[in-house]
Protein backbone atom coordinates (compact mmCIF):
# COMPACT_ATOMS: atom_id res chain seq x y z
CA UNK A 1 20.69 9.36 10.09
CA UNK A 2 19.41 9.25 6.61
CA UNK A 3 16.71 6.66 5.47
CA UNK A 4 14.93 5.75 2.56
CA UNK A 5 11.74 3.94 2.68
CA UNK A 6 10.57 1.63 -0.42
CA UNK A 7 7.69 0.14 -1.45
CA UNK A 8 5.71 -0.73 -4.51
CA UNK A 9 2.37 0.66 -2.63
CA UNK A 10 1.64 4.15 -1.58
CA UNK A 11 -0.64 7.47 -2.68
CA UNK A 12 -2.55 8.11 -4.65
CA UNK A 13 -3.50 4.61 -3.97
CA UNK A 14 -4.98 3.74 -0.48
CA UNK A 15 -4.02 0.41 1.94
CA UNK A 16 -2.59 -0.28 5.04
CA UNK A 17 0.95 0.01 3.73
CA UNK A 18 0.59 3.81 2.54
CA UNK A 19 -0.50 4.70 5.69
CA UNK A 20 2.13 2.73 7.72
CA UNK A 21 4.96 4.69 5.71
CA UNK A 22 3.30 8.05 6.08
CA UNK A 23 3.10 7.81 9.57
CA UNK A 24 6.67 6.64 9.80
CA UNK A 25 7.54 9.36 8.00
CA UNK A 26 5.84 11.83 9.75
CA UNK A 27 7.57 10.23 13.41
CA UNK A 28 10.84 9.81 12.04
CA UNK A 29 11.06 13.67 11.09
CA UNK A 30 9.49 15.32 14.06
CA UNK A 31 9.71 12.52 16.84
CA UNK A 32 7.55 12.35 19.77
CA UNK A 33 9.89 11.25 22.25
CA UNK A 34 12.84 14.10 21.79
CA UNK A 35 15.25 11.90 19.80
CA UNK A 36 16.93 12.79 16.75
CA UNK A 37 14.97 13.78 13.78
CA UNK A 38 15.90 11.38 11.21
CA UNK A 39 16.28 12.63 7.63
CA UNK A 40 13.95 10.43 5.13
CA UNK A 41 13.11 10.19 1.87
CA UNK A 42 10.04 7.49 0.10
CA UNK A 43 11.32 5.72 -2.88
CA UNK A 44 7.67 4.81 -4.43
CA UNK A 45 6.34 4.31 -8.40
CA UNK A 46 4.26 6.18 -10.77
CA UNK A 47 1.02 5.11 -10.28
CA UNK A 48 -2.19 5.36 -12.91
CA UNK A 49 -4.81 7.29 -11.06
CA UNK A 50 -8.37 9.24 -11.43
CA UNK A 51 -8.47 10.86 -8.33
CA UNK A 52 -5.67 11.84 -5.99
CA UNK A 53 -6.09 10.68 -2.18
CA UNK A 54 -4.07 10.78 0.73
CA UNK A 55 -1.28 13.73 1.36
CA UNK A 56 0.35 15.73 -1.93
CA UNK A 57 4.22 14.84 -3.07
CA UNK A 58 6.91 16.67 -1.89
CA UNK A 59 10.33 17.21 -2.98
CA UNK A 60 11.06 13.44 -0.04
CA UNK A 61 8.95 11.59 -2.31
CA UNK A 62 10.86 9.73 -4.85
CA UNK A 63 9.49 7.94 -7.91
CA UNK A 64 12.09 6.17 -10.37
CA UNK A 65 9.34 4.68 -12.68
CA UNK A 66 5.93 3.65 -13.93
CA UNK A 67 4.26 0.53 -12.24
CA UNK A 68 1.64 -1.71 -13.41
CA UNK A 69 -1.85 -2.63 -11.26
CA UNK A 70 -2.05 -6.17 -10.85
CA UNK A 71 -4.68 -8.65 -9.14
CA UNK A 72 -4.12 -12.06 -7.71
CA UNK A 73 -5.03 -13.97 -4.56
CA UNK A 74 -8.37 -11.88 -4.20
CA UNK A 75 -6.38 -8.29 -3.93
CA UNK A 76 -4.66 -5.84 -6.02
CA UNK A 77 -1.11 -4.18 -5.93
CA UNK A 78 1.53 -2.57 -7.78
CA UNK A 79 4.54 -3.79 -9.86
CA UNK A 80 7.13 -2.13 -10.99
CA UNK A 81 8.63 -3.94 -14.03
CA UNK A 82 9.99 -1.15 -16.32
CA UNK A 83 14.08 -1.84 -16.59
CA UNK A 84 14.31 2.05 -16.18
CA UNK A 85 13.72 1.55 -12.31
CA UNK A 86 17.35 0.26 -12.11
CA UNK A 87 19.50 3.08 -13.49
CA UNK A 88 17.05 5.52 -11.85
CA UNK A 89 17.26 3.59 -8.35
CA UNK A 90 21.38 3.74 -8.80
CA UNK A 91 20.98 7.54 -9.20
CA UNK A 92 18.96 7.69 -6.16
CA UNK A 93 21.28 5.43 -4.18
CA UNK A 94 24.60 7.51 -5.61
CA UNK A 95 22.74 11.52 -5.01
CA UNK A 96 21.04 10.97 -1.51
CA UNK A 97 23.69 8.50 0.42
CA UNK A 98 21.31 6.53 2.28
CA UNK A 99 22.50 5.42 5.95
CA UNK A 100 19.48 2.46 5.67
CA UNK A 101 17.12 1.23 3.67
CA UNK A 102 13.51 0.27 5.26
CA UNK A 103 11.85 -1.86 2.32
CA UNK A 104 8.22 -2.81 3.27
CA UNK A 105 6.81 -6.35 1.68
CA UNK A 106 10.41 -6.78 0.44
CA UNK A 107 9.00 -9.84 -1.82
CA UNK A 108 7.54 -7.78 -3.69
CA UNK A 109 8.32 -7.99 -7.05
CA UNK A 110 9.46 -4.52 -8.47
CA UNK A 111 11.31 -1.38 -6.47
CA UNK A 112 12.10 -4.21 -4.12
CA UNK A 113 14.08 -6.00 -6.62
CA UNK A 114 15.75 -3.74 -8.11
CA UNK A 115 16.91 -2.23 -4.56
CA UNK A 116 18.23 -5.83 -2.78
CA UNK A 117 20.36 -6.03 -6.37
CA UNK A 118 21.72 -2.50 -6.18
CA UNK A 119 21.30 -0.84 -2.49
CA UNK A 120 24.94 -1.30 -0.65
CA UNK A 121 23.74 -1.12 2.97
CA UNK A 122 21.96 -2.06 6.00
CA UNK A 123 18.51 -3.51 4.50
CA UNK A 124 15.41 -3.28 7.28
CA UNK A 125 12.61 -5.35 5.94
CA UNK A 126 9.02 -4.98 6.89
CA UNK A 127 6.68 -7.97 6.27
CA UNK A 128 2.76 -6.82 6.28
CA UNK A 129 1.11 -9.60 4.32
CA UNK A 130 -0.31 -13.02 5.67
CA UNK A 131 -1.80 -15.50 2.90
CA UNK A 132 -2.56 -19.39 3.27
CA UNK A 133 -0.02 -22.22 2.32
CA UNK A 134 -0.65 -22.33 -1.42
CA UNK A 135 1.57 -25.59 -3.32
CA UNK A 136 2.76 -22.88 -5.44
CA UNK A 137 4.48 -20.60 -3.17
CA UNK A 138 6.98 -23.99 -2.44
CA UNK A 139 8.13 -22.78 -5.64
CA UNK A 140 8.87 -19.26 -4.92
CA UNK A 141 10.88 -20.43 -1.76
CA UNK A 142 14.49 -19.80 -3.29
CA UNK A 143 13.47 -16.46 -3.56
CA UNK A 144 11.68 -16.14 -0.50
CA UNK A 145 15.08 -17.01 0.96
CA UNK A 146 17.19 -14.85 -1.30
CA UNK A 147 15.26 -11.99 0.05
CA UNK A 148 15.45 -12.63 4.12
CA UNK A 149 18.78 -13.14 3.49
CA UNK A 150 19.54 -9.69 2.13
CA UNK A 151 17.52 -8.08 5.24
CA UNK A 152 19.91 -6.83 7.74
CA UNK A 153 16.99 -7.00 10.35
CA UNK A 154 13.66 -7.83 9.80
CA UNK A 155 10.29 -6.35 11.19
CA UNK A 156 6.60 -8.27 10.98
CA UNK A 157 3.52 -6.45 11.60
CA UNK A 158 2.24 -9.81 13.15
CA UNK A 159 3.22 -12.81 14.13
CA UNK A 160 0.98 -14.29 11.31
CA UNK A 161 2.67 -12.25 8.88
CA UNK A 162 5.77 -13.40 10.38
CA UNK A 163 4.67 -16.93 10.07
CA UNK A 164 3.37 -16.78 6.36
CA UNK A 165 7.20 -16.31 5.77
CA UNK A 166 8.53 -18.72 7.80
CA UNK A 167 6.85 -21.18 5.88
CA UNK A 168 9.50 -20.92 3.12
CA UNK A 169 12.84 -19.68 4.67
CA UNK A 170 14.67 -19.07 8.15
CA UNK A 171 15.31 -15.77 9.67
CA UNK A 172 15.05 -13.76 12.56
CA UNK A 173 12.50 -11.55 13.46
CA UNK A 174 10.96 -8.43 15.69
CA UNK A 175 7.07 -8.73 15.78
CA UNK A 176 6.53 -5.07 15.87
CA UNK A 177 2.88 -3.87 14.94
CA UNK A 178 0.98 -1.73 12.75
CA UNK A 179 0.36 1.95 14.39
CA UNK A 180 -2.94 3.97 14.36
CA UNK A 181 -3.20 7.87 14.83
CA UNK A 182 -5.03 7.32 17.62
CA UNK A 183 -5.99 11.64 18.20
CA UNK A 184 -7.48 11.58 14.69
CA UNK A 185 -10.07 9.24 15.09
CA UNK A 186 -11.01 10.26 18.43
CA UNK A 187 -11.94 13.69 16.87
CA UNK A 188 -13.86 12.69 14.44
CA UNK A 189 -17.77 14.23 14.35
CA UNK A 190 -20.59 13.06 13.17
CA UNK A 191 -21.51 14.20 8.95
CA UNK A 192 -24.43 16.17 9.08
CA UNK A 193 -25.78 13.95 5.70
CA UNK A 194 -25.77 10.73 7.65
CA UNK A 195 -27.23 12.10 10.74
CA UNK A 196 -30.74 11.82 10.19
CA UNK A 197 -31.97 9.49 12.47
CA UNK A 198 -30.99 6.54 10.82
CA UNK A 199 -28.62 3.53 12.46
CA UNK A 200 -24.88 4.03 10.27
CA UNK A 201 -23.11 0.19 9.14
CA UNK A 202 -19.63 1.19 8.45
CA UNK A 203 -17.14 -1.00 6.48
CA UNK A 204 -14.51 0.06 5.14
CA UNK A 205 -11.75 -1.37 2.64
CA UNK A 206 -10.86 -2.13 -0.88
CA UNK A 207 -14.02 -3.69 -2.88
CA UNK A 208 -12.23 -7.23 -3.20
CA UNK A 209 -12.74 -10.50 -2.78
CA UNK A 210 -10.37 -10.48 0.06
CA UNK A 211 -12.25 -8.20 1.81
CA UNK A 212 -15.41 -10.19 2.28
CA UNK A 213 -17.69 -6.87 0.77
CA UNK A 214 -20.22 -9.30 -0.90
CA UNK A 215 -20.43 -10.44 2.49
CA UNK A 216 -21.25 -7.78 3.97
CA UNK A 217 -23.76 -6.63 1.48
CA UNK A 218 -25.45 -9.66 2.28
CA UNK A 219 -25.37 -9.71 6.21
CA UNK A 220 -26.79 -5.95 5.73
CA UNK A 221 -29.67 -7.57 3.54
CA UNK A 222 -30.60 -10.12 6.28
CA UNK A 223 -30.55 -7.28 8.68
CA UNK A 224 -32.43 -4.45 7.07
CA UNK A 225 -35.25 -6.53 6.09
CA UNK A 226 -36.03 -6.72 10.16
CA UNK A 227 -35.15 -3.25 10.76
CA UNK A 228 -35.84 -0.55 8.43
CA UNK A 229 -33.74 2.12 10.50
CA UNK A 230 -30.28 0.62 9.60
CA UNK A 231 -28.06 1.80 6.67
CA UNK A 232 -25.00 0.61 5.16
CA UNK A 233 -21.99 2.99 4.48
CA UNK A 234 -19.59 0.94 2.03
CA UNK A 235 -16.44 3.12 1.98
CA UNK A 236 -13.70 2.02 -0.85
CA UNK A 237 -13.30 1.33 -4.11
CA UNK A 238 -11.52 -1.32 -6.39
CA UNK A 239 -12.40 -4.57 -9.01
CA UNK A 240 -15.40 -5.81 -7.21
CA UNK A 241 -17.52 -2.34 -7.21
CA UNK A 242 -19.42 -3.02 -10.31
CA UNK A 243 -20.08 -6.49 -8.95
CA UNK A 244 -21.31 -5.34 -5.39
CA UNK A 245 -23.39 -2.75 -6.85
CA UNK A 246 -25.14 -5.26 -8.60
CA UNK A 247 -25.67 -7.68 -5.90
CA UNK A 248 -26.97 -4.42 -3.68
CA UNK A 249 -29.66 -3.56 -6.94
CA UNK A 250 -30.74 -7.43 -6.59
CA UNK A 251 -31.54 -6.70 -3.20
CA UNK A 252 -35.50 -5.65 -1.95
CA UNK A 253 -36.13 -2.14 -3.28
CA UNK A 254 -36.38 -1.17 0.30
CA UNK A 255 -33.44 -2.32 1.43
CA UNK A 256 -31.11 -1.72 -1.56
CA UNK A 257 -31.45 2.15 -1.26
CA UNK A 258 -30.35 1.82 2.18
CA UNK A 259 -26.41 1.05 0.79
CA UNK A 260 -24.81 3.79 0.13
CA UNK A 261 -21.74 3.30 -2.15
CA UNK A 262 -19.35 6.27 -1.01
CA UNK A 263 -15.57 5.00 -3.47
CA UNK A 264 -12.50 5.65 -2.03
CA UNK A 265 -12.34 8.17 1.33
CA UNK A 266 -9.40 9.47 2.63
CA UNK A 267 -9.45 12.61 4.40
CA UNK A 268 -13.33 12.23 5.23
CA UNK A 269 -12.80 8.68 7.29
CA UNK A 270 -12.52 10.05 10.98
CA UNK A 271 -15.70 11.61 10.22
CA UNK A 272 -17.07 8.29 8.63
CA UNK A 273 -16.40 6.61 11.95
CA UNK A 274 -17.99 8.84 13.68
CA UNK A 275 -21.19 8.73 12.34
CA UNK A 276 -21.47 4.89 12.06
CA UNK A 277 -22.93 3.17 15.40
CA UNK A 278 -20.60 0.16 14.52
CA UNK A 279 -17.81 -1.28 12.00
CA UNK A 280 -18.54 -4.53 10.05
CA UNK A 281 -14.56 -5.58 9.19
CA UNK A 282 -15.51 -8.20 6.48
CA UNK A 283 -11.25 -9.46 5.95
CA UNK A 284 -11.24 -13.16 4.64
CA UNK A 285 -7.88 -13.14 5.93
CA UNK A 286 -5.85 -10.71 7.95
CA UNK A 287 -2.22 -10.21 9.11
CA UNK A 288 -3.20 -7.26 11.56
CA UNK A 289 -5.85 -5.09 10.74
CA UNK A 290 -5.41 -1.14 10.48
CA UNK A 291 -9.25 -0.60 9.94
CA UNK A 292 -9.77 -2.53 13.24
CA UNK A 293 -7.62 0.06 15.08
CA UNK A 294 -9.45 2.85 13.46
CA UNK A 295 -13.07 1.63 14.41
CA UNK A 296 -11.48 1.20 17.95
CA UNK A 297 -10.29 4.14 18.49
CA UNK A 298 -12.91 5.75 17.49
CA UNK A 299 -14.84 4.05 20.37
CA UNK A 300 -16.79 1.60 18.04
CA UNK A 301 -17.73 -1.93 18.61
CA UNK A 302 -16.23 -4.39 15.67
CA UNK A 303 -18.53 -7.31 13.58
CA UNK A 304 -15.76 -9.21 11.86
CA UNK A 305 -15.73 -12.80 9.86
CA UNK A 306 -13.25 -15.47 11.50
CA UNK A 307 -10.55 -14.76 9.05
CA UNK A 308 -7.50 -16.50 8.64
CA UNK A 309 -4.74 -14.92 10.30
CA UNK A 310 -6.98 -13.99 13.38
CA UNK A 311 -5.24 -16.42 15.84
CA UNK A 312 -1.33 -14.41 15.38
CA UNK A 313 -2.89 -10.94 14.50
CA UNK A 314 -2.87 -9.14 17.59
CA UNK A 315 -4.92 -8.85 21.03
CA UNK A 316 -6.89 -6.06 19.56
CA UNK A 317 -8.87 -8.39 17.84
CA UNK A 318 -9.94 -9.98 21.54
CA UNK A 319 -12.70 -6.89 21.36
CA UNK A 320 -14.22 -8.39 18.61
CA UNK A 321 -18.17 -9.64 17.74
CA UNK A 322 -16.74 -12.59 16.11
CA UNK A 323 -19.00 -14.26 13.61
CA UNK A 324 -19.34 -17.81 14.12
CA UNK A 325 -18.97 -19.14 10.17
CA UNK A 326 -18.65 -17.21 7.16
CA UNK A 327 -21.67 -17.11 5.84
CA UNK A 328 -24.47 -14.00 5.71
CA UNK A 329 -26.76 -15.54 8.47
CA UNK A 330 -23.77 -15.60 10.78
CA UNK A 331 -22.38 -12.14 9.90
CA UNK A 332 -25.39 -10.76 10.49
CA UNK A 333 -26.16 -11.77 13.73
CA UNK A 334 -22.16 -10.75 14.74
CA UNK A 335 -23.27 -6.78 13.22
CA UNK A 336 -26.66 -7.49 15.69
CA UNK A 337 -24.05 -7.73 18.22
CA UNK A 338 -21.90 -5.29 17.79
CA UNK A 339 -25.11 -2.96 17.15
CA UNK A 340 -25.80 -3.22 21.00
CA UNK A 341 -25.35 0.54 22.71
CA UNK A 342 -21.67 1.15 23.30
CA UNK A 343 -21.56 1.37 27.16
CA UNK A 344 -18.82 4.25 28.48
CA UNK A 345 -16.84 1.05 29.58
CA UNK A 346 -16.97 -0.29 26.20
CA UNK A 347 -15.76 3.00 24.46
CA UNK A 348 -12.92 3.45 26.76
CA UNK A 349 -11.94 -0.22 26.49
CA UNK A 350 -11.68 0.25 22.80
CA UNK A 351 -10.16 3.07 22.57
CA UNK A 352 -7.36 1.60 25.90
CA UNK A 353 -6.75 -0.84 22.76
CA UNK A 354 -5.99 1.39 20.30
CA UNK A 355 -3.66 3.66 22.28
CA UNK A 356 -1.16 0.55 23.13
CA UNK A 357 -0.88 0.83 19.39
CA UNK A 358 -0.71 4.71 18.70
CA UNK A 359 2.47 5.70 15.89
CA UNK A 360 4.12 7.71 19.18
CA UNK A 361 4.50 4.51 20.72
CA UNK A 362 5.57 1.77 17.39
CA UNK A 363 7.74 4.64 15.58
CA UNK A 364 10.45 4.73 18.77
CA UNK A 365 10.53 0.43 18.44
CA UNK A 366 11.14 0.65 14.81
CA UNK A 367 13.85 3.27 15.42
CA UNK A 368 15.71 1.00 17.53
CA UNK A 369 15.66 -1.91 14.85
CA UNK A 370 17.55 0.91 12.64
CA UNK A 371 20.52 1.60 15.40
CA UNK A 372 20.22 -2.28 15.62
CA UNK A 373 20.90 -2.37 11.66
CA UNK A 374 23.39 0.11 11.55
CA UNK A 375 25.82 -1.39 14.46
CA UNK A 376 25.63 -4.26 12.55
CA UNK A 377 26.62 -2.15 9.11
C-alpha cells in the first residue's frame, strides 16, 4: 500500500497536527504490530522559518509550493494559495501512484483544495479542529459539504471535533484519537538549569489567544506573590510573545523574573516535563489535547481552564484540576491544586491514561479505516 499524507501544517512549524503525521508516519513504515509496512510519502508546503524544529526532510517529504502564515479565530496556520500547487500536486499524483490519500483538516483552504479537485482516489479525511458556532461559518456550509462529500471515510480526533463539523453537513464518522509517544515522555530527566530548588510551572503551547497564555501569566502572578519558590516555564512561541512579555515586565519585580520565556522547544520537551512539578494547559477551547497526554504521561498532574470542547474531548481530561471560571483567581487556585505532591497512585493513574492512547495502539485503528477506504475504491 502506498499513501500520501497532506496537510497545510507540519515542520519547521510546531502543533498538534505535525506531530500526529510524524508519528503516523513513523507507524505506518515500521509497524508495531507485524503488519505490512506501508509505503508513505507527506505532501506539505514551503514554510517561512527562523529556526528549524522538529525532524529534518527526507527524500518522503513532499513540498509543491510556498504557503502563507495566517491568523484568525485566536490561532495561526498555513495557506497555500500559490496556483503553482496544482500542476505540481498533478505531478505528484501522476510520479508516485498513490493507493490513498489521508488529508488532515481537509477544510483547509490550500494543499487540501487543490488535492479533492485533482487526487483520483480513495480520500481519508482527518478532522482535528473544534471551534464555536460562529453565524459566519453558515456561510461556508456548501463547502463544508463539498468537502465530506469527497472523503471516502472520515476520521475525528474527538467527538467535539466531529461535532464542530456536523454543524454544517452530514457524514459518517470514526472517532479515533490523537496518539502520544508515550516511552518518550516517560524518559524524560530533569534539566540540570531548572533544578535548583525551585517549584517548575510548565505550560506549554503556541503564544495565542487561543491558548489562554495571558492567563496563565496571570494565575502565576497571583501565585508567586504567596510563594516565592514557584517559577513559571512558558514553552512556545507565536503573535502574542511580545504581548505576554510585557504583561510578565508589568508584573512585581519579584515575581516577573520568576517567568522564564524559553520560544519554541522541540527536541528539549520530555526533559521540560520532567523538571516541572505540574502542567498549567491554559486551551480556551480544545478538540483533544496532545499537551494533556504529554504532561500525563510524564506522570504530571494537569491545571486546565474549562474550555470549550472539554465535554466531547476525551476521558483523559477526567484527571484534570479543573478551574472553576476563567478568570486568574480561579486558575490559580486549579495550579494550587494540581501543585499537591503527586502520590505513586497518581503518577501511575496518569500515565494508565496516556498509554490507552500511545501511537502503537491509534496507528493499527487508522490502518483499518485505509483497508476500509480501499474496499470501497
Amino acid at each position: 500500500m502506498k499513501v500520501g499524507l497532506l496537510c497545510e501544517n507540519y515542520f519547521p512549524t510546531l502543533g498538534g497536527e505535525q506531530e500526529h503525521i510524524l508519528h503516523l508516519r513513523r507507524l505506518l513504515e515500521s509497524p508495531a504490530d507485524g503488519s505490512t509496512p506501508v509505503d508513505v510519502r507527506i505532501i506539505v508546503p514551503h514554510v517561512a522559518f527562523t529556526t528549524w524544529h522538529g525532524p529534518a526532510d527526507d527524500g518522503f517529504i513532499l513540498r509543491p509550493a510556498r504557503s502563507w502564515r495566517i491568523h484568525g479565530e485566536g490561532s495561526e496556520s498555513q495557506v497555500t494559495l500559490s496556483p503553482a500547487a496544482l500542476p505540481a500536486l498533478l505531478r505528484i499524483f501522476s510520479r508516485e501512484r498513490f493507493d490513498l490519500l489521508h488529508i488532515h483538516a481537509p477544510c483547509d483552504v490550500g494543499l487540501p483544495t487543490w488535492a479533492l479537485w485533482t487526487f483520483k482516489g480513495p480520500i481519508v479525511g482527518t478532522l482535528h479542529s473544534y471551534f464555536p458556532p460562529h453565524d459566519a461559518r453558515r456561510h461556508l456550509a456548501p463547502w463544508y459539504r463539498y468537502v465530506m462529500g469527497r472523503m471516502t471515510r472520515v476520521i475525528a480526533v474527538s467527538g467535539a471535533a466531529r461535532d464542530t463539523m456536523a454543524r454544517y453537513a452530514r457524514f459518517d464518522s470514526t472517532i479515533i484519537p490523537n496518539g502520544v509517544d508515550c516511552r518518550a515522555f516517560a524518559v524524560g530527566r530533569p534539566m540540570a538549569r531548572f533544578a535548583d530548588g525551585m517549584t517548575n510551572i510548565l505550560s506549554v503551547g503556541r503564544l495565542e489567544h487561543r491558548n489562554g497564555v495571558e492567563l496563565v501569566i496571570d494565575a502565576f502572578g497571583v501565585l508567586a506573590r504567596r510563594r516565592a519558590d514557584l517559577r513559571l516555564l512558558l514553552v512556545g512561541d507565536g503573535p502574542l510573545r511580545p504581548e505576554c512579555e510585557a504583561r510578565a515586565r508589568r508584573l512585581p519585580g519579584h515575581v516577573a523574573s520568576r517567568i522564564v520565556f524559553l520560544g519554541a522547544v522541540w527536541e528539549d520537551r520530555p526533559d521540560l516535563y520532567a523538571s516541572a512539578a505540574c502542567f498549567a494547559l491554559g486551551a480556551r477551547r480544545t478538540s483533544f489535547s496532545i499537551l494533556l497526554l504529554e504532561a500525563l504521561a510524564a506522570g504530571l498532574r494537569v491545571a486546565a481552564l474549562p474550555a470549550a470542547g472539554i465535554a466531547r474531548a476525551g476521558d483523559h481530561w477526567s484527571l484534570v484540576e479543573m478551574a472553576s471560571a476563567e478568570s486568574p483567581e480561579a486558575y490559580a487556585e486549579a495550579i494550587a491544586r494540581a501543585l499537591e505532591p503527586a502520590t505513586p497512585t497518581d503518577r501511575e493513574h496518569a500515565r494508565a491514561m496516556a498509554a490507552r492512547y500511545d501511537w502503537s495502539k491509534i496507528v493499527p485503528r487508522i490502518r483499518r479505516i485505509y483497508d476500509a477506504a480501499l474496499a470501497v475504491g
